[in-house]
C-alpha atoms as a PDB file:
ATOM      1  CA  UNK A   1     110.602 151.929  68.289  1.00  0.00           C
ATOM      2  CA  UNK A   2     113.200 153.678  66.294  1.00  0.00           C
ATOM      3  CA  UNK A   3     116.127 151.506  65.420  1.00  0.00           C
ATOM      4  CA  UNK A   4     119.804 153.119  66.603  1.00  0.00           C
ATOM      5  CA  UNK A   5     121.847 150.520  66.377  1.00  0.00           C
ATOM      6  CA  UNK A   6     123.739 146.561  66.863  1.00  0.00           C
ATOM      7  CA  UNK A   7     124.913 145.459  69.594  1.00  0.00           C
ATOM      8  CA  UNK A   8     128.659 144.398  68.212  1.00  0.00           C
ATOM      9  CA  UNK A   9     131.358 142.455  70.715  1.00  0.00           C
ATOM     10  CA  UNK A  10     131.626 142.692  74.065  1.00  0.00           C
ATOM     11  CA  UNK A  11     134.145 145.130  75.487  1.00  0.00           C
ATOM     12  CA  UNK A  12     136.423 143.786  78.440  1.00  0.00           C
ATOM     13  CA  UNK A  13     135.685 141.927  81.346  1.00  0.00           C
ATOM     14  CA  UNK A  14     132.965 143.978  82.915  1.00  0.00           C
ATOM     15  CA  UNK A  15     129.858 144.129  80.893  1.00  0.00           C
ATOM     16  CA  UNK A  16     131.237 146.621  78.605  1.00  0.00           C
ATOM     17  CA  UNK A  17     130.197 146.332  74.515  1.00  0.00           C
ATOM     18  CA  UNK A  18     130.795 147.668  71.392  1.00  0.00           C
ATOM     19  CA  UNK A  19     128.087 149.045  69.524  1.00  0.00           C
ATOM     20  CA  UNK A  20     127.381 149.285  65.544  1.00  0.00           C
ATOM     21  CA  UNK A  21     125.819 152.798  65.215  1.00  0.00           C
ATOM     22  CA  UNK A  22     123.370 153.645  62.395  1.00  0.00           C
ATOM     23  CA  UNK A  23     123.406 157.163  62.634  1.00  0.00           C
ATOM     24  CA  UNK A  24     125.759 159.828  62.353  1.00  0.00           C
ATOM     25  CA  UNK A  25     126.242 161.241  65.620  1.00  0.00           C
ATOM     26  CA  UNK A  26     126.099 158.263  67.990  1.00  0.00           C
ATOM     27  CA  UNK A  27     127.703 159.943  70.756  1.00  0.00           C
ATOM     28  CA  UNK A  28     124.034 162.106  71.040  1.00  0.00           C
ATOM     29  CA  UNK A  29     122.797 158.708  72.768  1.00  0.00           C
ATOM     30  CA  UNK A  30     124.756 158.939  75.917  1.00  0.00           C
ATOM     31  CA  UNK A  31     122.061 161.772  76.219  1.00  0.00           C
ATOM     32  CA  UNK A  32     119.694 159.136  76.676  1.00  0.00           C
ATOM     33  CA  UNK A  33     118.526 158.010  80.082  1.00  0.00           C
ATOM     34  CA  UNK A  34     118.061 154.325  78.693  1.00  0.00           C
ATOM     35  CA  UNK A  35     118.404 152.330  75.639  1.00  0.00           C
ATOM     36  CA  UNK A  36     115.834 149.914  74.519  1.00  0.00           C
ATOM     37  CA  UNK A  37     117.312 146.050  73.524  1.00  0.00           C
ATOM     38  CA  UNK A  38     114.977 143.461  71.387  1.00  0.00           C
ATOM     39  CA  UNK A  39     115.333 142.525  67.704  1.00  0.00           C
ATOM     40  CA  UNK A  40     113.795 142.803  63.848  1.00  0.00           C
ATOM     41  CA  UNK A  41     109.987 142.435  64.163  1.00  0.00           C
ATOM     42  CA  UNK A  42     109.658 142.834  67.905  1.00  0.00           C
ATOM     43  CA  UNK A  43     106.398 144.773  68.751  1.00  0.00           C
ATOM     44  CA  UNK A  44     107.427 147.585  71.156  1.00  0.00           C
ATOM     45  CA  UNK A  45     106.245 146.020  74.136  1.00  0.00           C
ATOM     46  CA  UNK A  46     108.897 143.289  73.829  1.00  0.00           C
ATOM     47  CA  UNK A  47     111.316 145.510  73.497  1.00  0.00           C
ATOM     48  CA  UNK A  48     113.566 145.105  77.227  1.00  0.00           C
ATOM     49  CA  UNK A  49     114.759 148.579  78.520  1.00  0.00           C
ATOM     50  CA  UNK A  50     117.782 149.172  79.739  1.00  0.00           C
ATOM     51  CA  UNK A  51     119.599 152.061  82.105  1.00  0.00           C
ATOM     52  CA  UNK A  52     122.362 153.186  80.549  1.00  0.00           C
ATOM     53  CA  UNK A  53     125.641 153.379  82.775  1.00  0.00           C
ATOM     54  CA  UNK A  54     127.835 154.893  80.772  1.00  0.00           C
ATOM     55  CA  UNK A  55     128.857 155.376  77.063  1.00  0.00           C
ATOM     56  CA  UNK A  56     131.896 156.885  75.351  1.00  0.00           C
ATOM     57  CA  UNK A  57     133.341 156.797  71.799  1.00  0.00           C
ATOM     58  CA  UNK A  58     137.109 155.555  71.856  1.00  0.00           C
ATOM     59  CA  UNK A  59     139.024 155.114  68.810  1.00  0.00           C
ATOM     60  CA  UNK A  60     135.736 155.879  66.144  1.00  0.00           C
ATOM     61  CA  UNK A  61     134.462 152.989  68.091  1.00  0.00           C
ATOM     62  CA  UNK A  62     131.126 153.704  70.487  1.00  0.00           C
ATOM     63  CA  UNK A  63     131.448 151.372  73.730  1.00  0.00           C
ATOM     64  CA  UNK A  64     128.494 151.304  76.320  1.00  0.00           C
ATOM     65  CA  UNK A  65     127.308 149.798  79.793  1.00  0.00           C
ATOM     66  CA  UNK A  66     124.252 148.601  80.598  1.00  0.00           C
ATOM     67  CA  UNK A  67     122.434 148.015  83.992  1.00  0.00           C
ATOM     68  CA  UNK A  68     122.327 144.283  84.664  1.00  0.00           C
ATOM     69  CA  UNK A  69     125.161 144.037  82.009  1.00  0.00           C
ATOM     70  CA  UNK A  70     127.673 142.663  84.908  1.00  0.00           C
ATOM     71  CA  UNK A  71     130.125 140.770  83.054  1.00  0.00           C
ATOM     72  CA  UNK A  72     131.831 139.443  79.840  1.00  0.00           C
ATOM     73  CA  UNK A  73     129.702 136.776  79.624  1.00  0.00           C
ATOM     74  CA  UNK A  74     126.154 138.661  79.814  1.00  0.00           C
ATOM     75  CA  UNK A  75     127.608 141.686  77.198  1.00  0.00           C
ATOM     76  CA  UNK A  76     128.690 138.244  74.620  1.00  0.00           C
ATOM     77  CA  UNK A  77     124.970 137.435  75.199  1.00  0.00           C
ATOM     78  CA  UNK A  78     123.835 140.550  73.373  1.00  0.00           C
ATOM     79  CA  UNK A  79     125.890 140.491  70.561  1.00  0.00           C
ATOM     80  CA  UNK A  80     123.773 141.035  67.200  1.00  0.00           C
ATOM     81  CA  UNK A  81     120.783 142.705  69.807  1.00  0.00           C
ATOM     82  CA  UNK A  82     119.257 145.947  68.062  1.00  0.00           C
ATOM     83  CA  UNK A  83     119.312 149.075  70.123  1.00  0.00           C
ATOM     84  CA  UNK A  84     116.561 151.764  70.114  1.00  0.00           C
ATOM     85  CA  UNK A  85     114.248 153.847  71.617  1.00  0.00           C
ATOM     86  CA  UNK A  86     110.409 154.976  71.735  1.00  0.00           C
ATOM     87  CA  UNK A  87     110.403 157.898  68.873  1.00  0.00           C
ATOM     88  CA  UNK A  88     108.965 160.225  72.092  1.00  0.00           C
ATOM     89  CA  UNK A  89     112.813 159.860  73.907  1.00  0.00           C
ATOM     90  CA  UNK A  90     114.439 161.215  71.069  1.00  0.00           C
ATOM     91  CA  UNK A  91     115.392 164.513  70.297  1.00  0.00           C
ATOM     92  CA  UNK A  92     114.065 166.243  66.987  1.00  0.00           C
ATOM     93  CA  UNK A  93     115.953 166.366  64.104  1.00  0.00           C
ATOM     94  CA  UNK A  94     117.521 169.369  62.765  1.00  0.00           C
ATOM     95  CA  UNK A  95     116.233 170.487  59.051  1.00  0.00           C
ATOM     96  CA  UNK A  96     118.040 167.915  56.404  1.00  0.00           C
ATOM     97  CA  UNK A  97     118.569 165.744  58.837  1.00  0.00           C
ATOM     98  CA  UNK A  98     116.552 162.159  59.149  1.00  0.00           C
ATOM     99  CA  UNK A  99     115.886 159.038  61.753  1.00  0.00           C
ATOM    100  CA  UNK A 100     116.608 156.371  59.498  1.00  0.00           C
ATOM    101  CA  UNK A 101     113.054 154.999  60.209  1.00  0.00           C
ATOM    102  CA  UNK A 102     111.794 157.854  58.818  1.00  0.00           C
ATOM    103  CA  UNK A 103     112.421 157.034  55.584  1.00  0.00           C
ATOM    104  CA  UNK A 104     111.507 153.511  55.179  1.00  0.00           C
ATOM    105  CA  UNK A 105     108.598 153.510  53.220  1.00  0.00           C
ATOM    106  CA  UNK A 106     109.108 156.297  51.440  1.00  0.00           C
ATOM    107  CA  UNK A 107     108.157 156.429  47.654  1.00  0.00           C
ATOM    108  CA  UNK A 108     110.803 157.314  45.437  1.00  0.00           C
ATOM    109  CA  UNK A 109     110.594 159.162  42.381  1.00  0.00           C
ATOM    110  CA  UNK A 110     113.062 160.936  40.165  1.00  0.00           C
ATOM    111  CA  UNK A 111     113.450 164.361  38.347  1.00  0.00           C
ATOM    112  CA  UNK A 112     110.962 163.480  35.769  1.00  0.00           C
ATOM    113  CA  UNK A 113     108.367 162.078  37.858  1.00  0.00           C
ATOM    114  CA  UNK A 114     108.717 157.998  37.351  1.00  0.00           C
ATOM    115  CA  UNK A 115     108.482 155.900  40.310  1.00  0.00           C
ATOM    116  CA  UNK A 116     111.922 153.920  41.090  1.00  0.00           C
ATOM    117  CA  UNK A 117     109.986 152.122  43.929  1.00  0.00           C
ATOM    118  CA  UNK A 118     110.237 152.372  48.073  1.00  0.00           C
ATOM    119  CA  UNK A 119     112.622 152.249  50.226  1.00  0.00           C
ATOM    120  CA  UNK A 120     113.161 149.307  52.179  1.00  0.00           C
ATOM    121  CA  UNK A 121     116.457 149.731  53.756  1.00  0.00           C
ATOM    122  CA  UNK A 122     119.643 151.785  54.788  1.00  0.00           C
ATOM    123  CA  UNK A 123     123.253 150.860  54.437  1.00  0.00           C
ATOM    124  CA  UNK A 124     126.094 152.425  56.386  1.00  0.00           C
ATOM    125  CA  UNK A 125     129.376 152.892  54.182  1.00  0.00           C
ATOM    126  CA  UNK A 126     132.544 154.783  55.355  1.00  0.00           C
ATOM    127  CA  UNK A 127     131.634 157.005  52.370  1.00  0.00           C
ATOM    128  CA  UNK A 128     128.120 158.041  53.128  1.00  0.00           C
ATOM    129  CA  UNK A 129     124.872 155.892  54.156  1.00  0.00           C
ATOM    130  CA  UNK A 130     123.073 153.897  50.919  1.00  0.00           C
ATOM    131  CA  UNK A 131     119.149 153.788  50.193  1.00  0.00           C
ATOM    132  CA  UNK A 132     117.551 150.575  49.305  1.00  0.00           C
ATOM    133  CA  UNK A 133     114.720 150.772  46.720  1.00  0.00           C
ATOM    134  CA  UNK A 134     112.839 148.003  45.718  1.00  0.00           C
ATOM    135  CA  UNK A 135     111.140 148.583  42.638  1.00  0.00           C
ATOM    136  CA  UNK A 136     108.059 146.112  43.257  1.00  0.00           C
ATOM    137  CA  UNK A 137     109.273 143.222  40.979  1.00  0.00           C
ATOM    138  CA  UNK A 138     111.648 142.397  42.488  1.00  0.00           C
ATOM    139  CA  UNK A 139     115.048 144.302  42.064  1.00  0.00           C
ATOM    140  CA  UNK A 140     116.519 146.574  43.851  1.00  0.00           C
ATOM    141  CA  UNK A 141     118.317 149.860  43.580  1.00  0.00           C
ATOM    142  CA  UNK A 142     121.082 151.433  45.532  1.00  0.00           C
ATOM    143  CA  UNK A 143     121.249 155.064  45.588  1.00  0.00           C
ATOM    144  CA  UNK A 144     123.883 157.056  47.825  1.00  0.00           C
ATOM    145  CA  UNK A 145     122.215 159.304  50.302  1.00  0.00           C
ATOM    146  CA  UNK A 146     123.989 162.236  49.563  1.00  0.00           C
ATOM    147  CA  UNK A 147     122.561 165.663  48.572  1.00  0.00           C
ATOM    148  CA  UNK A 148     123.390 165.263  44.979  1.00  0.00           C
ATOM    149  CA  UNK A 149     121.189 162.529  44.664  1.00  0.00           C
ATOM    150  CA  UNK A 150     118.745 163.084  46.992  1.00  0.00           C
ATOM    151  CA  UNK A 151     116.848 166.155  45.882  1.00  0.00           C
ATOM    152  CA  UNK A 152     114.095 166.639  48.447  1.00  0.00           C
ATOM    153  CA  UNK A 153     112.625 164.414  51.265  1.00  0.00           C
ATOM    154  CA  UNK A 154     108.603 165.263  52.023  1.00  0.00           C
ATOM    155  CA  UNK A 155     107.800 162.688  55.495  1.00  0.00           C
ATOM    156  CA  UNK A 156     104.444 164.239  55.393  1.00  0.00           C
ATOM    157  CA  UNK A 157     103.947 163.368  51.793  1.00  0.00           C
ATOM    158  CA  UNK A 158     105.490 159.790  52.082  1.00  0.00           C
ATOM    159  CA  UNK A 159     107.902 160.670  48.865  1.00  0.00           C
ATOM    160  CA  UNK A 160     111.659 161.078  47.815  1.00  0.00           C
ATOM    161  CA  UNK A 161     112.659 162.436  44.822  1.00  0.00           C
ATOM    162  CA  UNK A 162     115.869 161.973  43.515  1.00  0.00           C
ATOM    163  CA  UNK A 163     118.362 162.993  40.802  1.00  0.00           C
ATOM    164  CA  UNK A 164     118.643 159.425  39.177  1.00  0.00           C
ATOM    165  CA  UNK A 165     117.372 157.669  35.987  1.00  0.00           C
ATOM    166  CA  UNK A 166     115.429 154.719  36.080  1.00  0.00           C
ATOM    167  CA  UNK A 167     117.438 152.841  34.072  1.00  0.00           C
ATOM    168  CA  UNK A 168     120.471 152.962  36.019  1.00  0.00           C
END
């Protein structure tokens, strides 16, 4: 299951709610037939799918309905609720461009070949998204995912390398 999104506030009085994209272009999900609800560490199968009504994006803010999503009450129910869909629903990335899940678990590396650890995470800024890298003993490093830092992405080869020291 690839991870889209959160499920933020509900959105009026009929069902409606807010979501908390992780991806650039979250108006490409209203291409989706249905969304997928469950949480961190739910095996696919428990993941509960959903038809999706309708979505828009209104103010920088994506708002969605949900089949059996009737009221206020039920969309309050799913606040925090992770959004996503089976990797085969989705449509392929362009070249540059990344699922988030993708990259978790990537190695990272920098310019001069020393390992700066894995990536364990994403972050969402109003700037630009941030990589989490822990290093294996513990710490962690945050490194903008921008294409000055981030030199070249190989998903086949399980690496990143990057233009940053590992002493920073």
């Amino acid at each position: 299951m690839v991870v889209l999104g959160r499920i933020g506030a509900a959105s009026g009085v009929r069902g409606g709610v807010h979501i908390h994209p992780f991806a650039d272009d979250p108006h490409q999900w209203s291409t989706l037939a249905h969304w997928w609800l469950g949480s961190d560490g739910d095996a696919a199968a428990c993941w509960q799918q959903r038809k999706l009504i309708g979505c828009s994006l209104r103010n920088g803010r994506l708002t969605a309905r949900l089949e059996g999503v009737a009221d206020r009450n039920a969309a309050e129910a799913l606040s925090g609720v992770l959004v996503g869909a089976p990797r085969s629903a989705l449509p392929p990335t362009a070249e540059d461009e990344y699922y988030w899940a993708d990259l978790l678990g990537l190695a990272v590396s920098n310019t001069r070949h020393q390992p700066l650890g894995r990536i364990v995470g994403l972050i969402e800024t109003p700037a630009n998204a941030v990589l989490q890298v822990a290093d294996g003993n513990g710490g962690e490093r945050l490194l903008p995912f921008v294409a000055a830092v981030v030199l070249e992405v190989d998903l086949a080869g399980g690496r990143m390398t990057v233009d940053w020291e590992a002493d920073w």
